[in-house]
PDB file of N, CA and C in Angstrom:
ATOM      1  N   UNK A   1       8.318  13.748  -7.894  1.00  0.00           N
ATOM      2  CA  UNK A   1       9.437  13.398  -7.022  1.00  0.00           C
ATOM      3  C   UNK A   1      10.384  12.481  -7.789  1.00  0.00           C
ATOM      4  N   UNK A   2      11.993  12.572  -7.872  1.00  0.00           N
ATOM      5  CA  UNK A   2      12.887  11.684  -8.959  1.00  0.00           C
ATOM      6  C   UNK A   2      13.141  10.688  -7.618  1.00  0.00           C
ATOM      7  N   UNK A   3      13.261   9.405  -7.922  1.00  0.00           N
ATOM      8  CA  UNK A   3      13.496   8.684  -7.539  1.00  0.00           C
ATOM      9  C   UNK A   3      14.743   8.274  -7.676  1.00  0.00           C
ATOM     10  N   UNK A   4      15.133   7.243  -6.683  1.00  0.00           N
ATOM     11  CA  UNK A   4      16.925   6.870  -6.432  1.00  0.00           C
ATOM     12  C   UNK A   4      16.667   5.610  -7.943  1.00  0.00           C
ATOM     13  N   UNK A   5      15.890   5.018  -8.167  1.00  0.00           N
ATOM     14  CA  UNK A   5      16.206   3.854  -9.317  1.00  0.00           C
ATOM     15  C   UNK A   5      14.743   3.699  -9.403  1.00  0.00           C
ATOM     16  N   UNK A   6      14.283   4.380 -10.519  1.00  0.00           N
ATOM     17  CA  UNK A   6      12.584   4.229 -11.398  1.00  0.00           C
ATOM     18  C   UNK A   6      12.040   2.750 -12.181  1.00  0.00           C
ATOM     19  N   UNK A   7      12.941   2.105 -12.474  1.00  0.00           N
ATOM     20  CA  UNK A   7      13.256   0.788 -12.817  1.00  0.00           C
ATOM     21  C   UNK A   7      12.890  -0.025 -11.734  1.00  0.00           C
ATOM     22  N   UNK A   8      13.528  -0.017 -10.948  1.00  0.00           N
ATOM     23  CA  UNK A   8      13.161  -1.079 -10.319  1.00  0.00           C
ATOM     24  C   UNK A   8      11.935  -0.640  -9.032  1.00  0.00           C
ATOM     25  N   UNK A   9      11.715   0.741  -8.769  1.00  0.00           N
ATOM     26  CA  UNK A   9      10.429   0.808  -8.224  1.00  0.00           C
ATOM     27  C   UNK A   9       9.524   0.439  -9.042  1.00  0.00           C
ATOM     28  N   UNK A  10       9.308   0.681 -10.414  1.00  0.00           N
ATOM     29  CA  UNK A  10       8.388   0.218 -11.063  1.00  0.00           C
ATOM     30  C   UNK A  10       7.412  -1.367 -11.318  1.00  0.00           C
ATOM     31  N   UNK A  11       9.086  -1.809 -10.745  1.00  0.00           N
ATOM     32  CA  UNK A  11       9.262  -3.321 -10.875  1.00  0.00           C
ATOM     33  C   UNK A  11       8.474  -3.800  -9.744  1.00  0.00           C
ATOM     34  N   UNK A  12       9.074  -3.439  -8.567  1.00  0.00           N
ATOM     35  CA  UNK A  12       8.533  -3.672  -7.020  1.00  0.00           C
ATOM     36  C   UNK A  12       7.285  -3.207  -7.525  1.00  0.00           C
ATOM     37  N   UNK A  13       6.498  -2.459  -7.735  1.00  0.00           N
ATOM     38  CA  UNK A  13       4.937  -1.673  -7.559  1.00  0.00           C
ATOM     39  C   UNK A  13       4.202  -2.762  -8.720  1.00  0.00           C
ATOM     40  N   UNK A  14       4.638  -3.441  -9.399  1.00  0.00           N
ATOM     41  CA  UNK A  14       3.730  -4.357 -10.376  1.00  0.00           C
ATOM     42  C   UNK A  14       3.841  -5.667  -9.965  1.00  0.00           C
ATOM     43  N   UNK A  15       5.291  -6.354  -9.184  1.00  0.00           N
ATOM     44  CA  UNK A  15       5.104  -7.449  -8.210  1.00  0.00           C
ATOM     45  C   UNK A  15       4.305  -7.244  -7.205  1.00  0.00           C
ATOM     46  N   UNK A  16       4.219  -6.129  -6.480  1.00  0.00           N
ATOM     47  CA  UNK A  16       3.063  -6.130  -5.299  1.00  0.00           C
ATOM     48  C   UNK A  16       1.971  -6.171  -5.468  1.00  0.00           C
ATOM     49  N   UNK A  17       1.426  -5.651  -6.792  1.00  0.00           N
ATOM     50  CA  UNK A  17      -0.051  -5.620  -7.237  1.00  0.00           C
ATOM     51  C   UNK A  17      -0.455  -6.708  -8.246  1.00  0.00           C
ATOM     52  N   UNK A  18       0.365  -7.819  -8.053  1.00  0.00           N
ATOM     53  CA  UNK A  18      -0.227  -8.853  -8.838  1.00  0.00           C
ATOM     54  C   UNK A  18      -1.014 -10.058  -8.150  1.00  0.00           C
ATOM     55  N   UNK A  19      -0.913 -10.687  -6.603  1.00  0.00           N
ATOM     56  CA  UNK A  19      -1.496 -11.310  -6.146  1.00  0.00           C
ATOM     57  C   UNK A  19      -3.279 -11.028  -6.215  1.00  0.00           C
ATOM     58  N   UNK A  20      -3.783 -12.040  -6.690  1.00  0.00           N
ATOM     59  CA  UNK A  20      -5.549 -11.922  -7.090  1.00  0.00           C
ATOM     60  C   UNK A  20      -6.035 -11.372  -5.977  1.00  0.00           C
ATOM     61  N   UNK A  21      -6.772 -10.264  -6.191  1.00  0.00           N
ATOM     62  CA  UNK A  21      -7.281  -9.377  -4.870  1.00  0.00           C
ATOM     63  C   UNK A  21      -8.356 -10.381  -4.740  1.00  0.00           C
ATOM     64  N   UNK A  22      -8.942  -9.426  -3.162  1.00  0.00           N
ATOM     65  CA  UNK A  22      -9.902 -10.233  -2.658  1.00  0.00           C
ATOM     66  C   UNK A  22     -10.942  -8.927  -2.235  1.00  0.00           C
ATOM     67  N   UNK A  23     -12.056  -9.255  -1.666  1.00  0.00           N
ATOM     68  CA  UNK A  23     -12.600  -8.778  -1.393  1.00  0.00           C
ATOM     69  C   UNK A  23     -12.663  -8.020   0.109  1.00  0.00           C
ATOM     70  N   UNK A  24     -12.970  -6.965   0.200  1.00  0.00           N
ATOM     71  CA  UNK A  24     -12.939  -6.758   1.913  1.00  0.00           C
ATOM     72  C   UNK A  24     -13.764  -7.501   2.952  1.00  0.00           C
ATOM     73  N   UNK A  25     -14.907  -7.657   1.971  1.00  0.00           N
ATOM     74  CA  UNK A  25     -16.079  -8.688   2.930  1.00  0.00           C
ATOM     75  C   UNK A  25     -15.495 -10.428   2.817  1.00  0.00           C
ATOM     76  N   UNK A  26     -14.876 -10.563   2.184  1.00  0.00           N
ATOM     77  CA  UNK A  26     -14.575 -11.857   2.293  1.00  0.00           C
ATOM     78  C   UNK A  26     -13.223 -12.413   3.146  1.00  0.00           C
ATOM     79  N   UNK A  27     -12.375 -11.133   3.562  1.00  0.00           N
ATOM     80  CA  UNK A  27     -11.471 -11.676   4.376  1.00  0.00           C
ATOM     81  C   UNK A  27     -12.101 -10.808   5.708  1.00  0.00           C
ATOM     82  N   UNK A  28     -13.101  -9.860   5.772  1.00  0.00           N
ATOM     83  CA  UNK A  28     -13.588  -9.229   6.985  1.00  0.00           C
ATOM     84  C   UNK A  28     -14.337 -10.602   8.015  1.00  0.00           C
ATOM     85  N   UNK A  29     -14.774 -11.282   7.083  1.00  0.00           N
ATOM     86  CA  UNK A  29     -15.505 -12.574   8.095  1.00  0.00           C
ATOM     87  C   UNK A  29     -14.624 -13.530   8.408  1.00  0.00           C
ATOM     88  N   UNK A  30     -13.183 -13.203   8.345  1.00  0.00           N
ATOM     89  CA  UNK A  30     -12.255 -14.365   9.084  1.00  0.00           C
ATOM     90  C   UNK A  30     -11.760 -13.214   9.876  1.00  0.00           C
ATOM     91  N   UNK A  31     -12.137 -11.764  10.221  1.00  0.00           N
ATOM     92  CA  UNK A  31     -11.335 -11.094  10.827  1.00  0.00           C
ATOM     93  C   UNK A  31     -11.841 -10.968  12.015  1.00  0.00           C
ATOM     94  N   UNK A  32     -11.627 -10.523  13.070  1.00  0.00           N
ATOM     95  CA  UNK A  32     -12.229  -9.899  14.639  1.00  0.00           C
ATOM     96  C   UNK A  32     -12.582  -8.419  14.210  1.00  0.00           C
ATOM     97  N   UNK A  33     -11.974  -7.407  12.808  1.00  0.00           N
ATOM     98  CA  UNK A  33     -12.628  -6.630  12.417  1.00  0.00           C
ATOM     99  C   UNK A  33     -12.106  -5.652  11.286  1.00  0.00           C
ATOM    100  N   UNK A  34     -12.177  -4.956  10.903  1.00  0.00           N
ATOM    101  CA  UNK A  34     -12.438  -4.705   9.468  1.00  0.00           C
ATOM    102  C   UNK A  34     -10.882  -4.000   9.378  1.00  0.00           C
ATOM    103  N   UNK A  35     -10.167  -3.919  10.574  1.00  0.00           N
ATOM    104  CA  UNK A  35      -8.770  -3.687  10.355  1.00  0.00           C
ATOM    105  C   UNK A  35      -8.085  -4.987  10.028  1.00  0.00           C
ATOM    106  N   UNK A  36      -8.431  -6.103  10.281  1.00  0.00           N
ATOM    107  CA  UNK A  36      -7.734  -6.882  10.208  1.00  0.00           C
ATOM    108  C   UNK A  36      -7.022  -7.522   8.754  1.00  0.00           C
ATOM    109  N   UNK A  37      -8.078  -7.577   7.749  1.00  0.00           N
ATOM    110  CA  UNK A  37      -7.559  -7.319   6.012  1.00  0.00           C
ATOM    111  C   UNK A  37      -6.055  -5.895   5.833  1.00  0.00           C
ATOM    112  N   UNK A  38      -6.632  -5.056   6.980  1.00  0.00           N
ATOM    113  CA  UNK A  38      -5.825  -4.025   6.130  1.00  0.00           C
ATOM    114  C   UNK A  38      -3.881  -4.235   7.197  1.00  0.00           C
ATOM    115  N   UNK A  39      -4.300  -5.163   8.099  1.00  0.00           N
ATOM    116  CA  UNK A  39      -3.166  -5.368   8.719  1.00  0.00           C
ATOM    117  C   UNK A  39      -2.139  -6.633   8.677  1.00  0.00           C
ATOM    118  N   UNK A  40      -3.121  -7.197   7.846  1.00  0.00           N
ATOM    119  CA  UNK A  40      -2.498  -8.885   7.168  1.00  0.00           C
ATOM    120  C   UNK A  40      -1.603  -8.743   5.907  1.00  0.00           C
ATOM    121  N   UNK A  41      -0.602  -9.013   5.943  1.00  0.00           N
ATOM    122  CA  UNK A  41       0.782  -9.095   4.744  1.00  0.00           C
ATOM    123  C   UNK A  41       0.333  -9.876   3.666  1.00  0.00           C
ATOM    124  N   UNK A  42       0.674  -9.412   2.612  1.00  0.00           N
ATOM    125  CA  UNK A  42       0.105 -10.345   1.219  1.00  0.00           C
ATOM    126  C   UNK A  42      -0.952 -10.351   0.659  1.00  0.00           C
ATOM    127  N   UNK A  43      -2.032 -10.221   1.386  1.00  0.00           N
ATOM    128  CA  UNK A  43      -3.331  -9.728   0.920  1.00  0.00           C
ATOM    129  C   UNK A  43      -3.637  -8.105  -0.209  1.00  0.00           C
ATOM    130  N   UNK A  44      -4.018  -8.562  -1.163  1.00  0.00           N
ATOM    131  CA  UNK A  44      -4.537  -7.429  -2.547  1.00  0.00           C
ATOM    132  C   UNK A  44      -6.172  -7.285  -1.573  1.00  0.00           C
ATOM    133  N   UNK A  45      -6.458  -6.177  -1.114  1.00  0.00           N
ATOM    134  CA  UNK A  45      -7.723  -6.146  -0.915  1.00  0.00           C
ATOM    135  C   UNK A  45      -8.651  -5.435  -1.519  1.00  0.00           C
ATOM    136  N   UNK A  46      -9.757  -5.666  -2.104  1.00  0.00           N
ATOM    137  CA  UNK A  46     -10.421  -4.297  -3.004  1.00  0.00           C
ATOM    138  C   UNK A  46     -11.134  -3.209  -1.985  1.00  0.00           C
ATOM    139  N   UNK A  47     -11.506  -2.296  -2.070  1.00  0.00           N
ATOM    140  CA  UNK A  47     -11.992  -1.247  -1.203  1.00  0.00           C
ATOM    141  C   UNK A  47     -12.909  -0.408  -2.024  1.00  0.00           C
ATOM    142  N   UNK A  48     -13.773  -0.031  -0.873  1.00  0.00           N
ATOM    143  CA  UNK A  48     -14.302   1.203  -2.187  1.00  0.00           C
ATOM    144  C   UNK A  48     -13.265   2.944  -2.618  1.00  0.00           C
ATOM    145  N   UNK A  49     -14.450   3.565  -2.840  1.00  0.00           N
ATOM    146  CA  UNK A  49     -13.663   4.167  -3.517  1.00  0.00           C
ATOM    147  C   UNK A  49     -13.569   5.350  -2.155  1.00  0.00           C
ATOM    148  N   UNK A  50     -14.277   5.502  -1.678  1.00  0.00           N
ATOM    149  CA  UNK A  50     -14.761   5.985  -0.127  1.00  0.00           C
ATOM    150  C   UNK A  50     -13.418   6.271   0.377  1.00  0.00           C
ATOM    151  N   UNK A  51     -12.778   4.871   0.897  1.00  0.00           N
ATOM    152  CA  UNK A  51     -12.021   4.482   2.167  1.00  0.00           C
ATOM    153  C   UNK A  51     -10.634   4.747   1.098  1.00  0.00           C
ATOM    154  N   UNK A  52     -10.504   4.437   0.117  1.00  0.00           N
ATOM    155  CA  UNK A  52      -9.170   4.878  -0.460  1.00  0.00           C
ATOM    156  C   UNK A  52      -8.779   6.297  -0.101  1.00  0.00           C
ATOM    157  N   UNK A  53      -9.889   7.002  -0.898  1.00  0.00           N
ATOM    158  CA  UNK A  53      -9.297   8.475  -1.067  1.00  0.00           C
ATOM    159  C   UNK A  53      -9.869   8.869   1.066  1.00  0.00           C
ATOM    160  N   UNK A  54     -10.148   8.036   1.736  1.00  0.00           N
ATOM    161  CA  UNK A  54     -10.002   8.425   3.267  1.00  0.00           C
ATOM    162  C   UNK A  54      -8.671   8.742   3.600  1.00  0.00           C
ATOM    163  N   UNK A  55      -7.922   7.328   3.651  1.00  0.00           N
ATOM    164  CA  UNK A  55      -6.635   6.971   3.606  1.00  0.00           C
ATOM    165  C   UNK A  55      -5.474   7.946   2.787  1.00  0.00           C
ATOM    166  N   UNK A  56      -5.755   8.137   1.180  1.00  0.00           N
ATOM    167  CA  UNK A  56      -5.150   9.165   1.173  1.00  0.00           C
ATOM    168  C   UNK A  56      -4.816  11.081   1.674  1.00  0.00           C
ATOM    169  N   UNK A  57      -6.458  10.824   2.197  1.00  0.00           N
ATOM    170  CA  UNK A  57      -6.399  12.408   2.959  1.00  0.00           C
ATOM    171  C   UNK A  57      -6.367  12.418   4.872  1.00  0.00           C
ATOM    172  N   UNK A  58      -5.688  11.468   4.719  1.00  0.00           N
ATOM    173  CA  UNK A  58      -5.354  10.981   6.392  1.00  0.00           C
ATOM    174  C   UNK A  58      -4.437  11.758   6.592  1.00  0.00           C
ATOM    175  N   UNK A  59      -3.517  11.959   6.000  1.00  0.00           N
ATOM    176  CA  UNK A  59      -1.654  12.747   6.241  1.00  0.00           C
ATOM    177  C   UNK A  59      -1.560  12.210   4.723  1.00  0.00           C
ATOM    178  N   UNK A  60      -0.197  13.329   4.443  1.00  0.00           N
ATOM    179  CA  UNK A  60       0.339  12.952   3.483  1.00  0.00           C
ATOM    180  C   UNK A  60       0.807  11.590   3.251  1.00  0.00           C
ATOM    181  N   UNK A  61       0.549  11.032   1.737  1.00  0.00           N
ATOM    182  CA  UNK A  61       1.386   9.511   1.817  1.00  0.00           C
ATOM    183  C   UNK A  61       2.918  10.297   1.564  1.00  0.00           C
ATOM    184  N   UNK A  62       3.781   8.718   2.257  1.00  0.00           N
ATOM    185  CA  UNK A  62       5.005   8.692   1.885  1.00  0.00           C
ATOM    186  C   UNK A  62       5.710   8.755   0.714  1.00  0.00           C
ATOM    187  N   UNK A  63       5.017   8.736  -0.274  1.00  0.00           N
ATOM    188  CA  UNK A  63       5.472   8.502  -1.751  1.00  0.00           C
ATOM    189  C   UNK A  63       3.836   8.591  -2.449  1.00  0.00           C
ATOM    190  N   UNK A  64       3.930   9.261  -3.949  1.00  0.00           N
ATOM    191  CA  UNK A  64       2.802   8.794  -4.778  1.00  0.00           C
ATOM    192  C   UNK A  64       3.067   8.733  -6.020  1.00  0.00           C
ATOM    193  N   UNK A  65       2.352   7.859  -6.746  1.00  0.00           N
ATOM    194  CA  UNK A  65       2.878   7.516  -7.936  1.00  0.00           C
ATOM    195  C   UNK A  65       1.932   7.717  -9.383  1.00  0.00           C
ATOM    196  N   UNK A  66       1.763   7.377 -10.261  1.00  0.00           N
ATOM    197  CA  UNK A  66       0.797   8.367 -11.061  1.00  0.00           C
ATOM    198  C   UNK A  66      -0.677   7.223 -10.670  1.00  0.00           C
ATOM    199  N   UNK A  67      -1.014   5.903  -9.948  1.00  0.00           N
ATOM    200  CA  UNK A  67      -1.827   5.124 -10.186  1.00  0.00           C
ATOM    201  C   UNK A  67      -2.051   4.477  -8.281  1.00  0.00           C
ATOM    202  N   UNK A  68      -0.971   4.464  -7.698  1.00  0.00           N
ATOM    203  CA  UNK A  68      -0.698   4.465  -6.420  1.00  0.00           C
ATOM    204  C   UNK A  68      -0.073   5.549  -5.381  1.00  0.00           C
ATOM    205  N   UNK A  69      -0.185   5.100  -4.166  1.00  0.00           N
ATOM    206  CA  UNK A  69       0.432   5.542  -3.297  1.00  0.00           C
ATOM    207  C   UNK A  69       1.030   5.118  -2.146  1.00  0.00           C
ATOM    208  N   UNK A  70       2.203   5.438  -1.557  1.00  0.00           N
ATOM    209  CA  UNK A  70       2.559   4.383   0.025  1.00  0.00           C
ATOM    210  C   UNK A  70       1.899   5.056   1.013  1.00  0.00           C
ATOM    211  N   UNK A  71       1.063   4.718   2.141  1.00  0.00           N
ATOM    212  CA  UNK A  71       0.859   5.307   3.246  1.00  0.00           C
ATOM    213  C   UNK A  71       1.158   4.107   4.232  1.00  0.00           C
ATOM    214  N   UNK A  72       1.713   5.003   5.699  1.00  0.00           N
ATOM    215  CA  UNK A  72       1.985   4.300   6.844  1.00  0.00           C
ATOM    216  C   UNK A  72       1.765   5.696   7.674  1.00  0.00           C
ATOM    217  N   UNK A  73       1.310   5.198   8.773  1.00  0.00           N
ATOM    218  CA  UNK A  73       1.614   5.900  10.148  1.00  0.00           C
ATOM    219  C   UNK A  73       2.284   5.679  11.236  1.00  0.00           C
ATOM    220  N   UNK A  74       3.456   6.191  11.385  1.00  0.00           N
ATOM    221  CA  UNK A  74       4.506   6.278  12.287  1.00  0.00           C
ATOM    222  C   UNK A  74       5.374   5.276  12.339  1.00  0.00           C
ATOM    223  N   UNK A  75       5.642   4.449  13.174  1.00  0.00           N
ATOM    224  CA  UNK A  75       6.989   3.410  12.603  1.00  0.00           C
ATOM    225  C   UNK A  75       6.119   2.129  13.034  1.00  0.00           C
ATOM    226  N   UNK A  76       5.552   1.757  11.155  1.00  0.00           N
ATOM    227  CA  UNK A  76       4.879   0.610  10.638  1.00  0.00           C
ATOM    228  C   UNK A  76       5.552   0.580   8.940  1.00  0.00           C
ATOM    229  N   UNK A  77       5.422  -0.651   8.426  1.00  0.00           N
ATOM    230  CA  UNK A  77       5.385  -0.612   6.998  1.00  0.00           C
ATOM    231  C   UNK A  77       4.405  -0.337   5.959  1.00  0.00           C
ATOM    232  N   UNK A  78       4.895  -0.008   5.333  1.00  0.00           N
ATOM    233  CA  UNK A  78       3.477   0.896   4.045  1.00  0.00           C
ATOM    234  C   UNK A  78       2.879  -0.248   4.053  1.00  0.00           C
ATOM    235  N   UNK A  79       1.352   0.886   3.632  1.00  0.00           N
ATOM    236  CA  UNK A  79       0.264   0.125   2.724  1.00  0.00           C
ATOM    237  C   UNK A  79       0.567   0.567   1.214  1.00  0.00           C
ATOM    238  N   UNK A  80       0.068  -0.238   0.724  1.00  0.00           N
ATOM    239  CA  UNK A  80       0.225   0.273  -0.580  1.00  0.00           C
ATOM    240  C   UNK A  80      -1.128   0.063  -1.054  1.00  0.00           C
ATOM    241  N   UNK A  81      -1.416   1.644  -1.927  1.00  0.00           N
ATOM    242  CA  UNK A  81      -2.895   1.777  -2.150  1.00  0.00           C
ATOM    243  C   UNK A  81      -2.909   2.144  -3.582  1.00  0.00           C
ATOM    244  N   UNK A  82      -3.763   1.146  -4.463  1.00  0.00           N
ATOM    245  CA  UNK A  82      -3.972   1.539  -5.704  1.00  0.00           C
ATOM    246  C   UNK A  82      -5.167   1.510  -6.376  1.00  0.00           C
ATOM    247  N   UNK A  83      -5.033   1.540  -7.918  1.00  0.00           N
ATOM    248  CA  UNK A  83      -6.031   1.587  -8.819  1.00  0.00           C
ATOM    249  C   UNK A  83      -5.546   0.634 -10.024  1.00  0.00           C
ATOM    250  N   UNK A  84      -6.716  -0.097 -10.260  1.00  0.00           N
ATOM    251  CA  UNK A  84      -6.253  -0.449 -11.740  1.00  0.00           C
ATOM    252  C   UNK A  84      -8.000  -0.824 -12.261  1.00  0.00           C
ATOM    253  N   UNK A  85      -8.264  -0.660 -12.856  1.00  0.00           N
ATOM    254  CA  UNK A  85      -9.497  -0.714 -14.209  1.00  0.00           C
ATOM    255  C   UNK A  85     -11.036   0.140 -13.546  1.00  0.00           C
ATOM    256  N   UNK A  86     -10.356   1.102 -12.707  1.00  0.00           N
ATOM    257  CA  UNK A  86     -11.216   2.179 -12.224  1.00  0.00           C
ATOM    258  C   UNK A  86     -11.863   1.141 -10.442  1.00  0.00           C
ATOM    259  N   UNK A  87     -11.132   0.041 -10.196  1.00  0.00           N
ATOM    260  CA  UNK A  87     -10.930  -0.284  -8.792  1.00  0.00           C
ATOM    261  C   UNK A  87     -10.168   0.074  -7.534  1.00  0.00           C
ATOM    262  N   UNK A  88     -10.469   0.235  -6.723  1.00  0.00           N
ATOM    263  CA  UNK A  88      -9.243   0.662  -5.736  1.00  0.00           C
ATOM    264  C   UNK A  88      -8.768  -0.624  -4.701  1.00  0.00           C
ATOM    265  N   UNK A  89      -7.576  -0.249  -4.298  1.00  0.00           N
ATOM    266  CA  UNK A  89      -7.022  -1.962  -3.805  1.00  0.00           C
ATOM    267  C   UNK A  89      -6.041  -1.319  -2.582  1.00  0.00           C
ATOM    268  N   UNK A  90      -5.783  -2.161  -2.006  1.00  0.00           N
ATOM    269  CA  UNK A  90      -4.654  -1.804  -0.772  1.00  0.00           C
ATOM    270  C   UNK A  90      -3.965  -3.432  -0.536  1.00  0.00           C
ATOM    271  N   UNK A  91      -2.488  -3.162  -0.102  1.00  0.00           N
ATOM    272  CA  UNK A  91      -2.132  -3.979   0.722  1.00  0.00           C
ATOM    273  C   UNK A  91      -0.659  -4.060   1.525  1.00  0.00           C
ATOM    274  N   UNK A  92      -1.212  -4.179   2.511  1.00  0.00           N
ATOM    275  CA  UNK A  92       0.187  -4.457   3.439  1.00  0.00           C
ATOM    276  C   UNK A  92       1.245  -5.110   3.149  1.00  0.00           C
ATOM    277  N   UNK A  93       2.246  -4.098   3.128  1.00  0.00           N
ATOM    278  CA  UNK A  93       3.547  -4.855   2.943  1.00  0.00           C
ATOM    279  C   UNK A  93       4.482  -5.387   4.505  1.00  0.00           C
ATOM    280  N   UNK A  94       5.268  -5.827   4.058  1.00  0.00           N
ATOM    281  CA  UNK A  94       6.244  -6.248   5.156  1.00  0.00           C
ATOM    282  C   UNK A  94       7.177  -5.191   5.445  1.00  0.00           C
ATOM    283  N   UNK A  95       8.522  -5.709   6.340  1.00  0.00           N
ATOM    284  CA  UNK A  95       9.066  -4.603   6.226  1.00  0.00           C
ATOM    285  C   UNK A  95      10.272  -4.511   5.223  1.00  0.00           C
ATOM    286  N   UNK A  96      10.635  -6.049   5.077  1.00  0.00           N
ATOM    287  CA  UNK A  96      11.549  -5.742   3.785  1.00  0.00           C
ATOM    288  C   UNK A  96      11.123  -5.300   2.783  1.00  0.00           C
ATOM    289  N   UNK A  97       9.802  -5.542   2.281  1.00  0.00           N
ATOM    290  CA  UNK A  97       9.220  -5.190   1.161  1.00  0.00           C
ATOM    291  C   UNK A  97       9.009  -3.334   1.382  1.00  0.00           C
ATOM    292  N   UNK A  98       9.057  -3.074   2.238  1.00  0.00           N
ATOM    293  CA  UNK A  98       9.196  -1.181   2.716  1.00  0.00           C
ATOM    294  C   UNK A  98      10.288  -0.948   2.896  1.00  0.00           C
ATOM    295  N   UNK A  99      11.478  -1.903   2.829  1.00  0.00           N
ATOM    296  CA  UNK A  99      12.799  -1.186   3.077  1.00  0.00           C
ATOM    297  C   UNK A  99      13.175  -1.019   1.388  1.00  0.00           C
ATOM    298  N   UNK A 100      12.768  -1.897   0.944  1.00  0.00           N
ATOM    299  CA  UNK A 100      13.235  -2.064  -0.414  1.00  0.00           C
ATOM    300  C   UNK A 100      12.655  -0.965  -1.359  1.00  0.00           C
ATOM    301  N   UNK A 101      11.461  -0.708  -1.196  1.00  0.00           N
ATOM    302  CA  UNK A 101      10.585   0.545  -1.717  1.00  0.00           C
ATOM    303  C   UNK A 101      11.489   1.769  -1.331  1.00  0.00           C
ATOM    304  N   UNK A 102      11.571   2.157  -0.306  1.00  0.00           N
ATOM    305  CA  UNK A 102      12.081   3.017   0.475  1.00  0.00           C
ATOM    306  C   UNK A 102      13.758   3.464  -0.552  1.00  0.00           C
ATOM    307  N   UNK A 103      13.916   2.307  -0.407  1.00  0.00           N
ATOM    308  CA  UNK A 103      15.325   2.541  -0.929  1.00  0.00           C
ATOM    309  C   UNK A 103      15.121   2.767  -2.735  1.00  0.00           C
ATOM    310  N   UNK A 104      14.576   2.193  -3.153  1.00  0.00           N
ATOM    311  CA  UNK A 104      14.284   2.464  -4.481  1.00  0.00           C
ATOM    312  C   UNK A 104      13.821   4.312  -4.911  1.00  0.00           C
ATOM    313  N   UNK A 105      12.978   4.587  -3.932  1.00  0.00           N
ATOM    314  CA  UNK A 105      12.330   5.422  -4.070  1.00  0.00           C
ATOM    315  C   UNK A 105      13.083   6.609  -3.497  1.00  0.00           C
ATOM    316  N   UNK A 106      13.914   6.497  -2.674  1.00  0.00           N
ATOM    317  CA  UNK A 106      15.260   7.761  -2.048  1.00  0.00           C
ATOM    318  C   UNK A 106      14.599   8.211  -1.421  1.00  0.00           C
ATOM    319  N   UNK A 107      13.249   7.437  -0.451  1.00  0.00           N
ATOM    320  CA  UNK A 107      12.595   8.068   0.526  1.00  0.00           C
ATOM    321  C   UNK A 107      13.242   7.641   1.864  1.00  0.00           C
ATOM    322  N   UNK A 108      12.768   8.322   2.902  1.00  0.00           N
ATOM    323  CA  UNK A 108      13.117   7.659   4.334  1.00  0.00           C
ATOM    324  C   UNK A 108      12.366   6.284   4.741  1.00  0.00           C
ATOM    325  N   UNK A 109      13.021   5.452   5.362  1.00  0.00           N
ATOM    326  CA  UNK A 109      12.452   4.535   5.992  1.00  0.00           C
ATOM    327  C   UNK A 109      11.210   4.773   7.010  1.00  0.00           C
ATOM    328  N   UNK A 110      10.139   4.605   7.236  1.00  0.00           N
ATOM    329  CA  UNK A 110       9.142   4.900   8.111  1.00  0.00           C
ATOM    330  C   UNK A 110       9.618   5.052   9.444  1.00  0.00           C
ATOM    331  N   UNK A 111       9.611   5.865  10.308  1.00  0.00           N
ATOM    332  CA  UNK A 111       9.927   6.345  11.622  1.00  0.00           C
ATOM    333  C   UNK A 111       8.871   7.221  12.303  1.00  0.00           C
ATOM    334  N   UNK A 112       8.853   7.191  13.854  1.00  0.00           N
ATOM    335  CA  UNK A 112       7.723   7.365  14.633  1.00  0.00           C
ATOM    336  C   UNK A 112       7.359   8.865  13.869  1.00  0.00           C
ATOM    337  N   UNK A 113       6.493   9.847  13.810  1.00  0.00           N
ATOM    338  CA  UNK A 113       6.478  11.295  13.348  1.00  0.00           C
ATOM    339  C   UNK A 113       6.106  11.909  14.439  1.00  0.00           C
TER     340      UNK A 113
END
């Protein structure tokens, strides 16, 4: 897929994946439940390898990239789901941080489906 500006998605996708991940069990015991990591902004969460490729065969993601992917369902802001040293990671963005993707990427803004 060509993107509206590859530069600076690139840019956005290596600022989002730099906050020190955490573990799922370690923010699951401050949660009421195991959605709650995946619905909290800012959080790098690690995952197995299970629940990634779940998530990616949920619906198509919104975008994929050779190492990530955006997924959201219906009118929410992406997750953003990746890999780096054979780990898998997710994390919720905001919505500027999905408008800005969005726009980088010459995709649509997330809307109900």
């Amino acid at each position: 897929m060509k993107t509206k500006n590859m530069q600076t998605l690139a840019k956005l996708i290596t600022e989002l994946r730099r906050p020190k991940p955490v573990t799922l069990d370690s923010v699951a015991s401050r949660s009421k439940s195991i959605l709650g990591p995946l619905a909290a902004t800012g959080y790098v969460v690690e995952l197995d390898a299970e629940s990634y490729h779940w998530f990616f065969d949920l619906r198509p993601p919104h975008f994929v990239g050779r190492d990530y992917f955006l997924f959201g369902e219906g009118m929410e802001p992406f997750r953003l789901f990746f890999v780096s040293d054979k780990r898998h990671f997710v994390r919720r963005l905001t919505w500027d941080q999905t408008r800005e993707i969005c726009y980088s990427a010459g995709i649509p803004i997330p809307r109900c489906r």
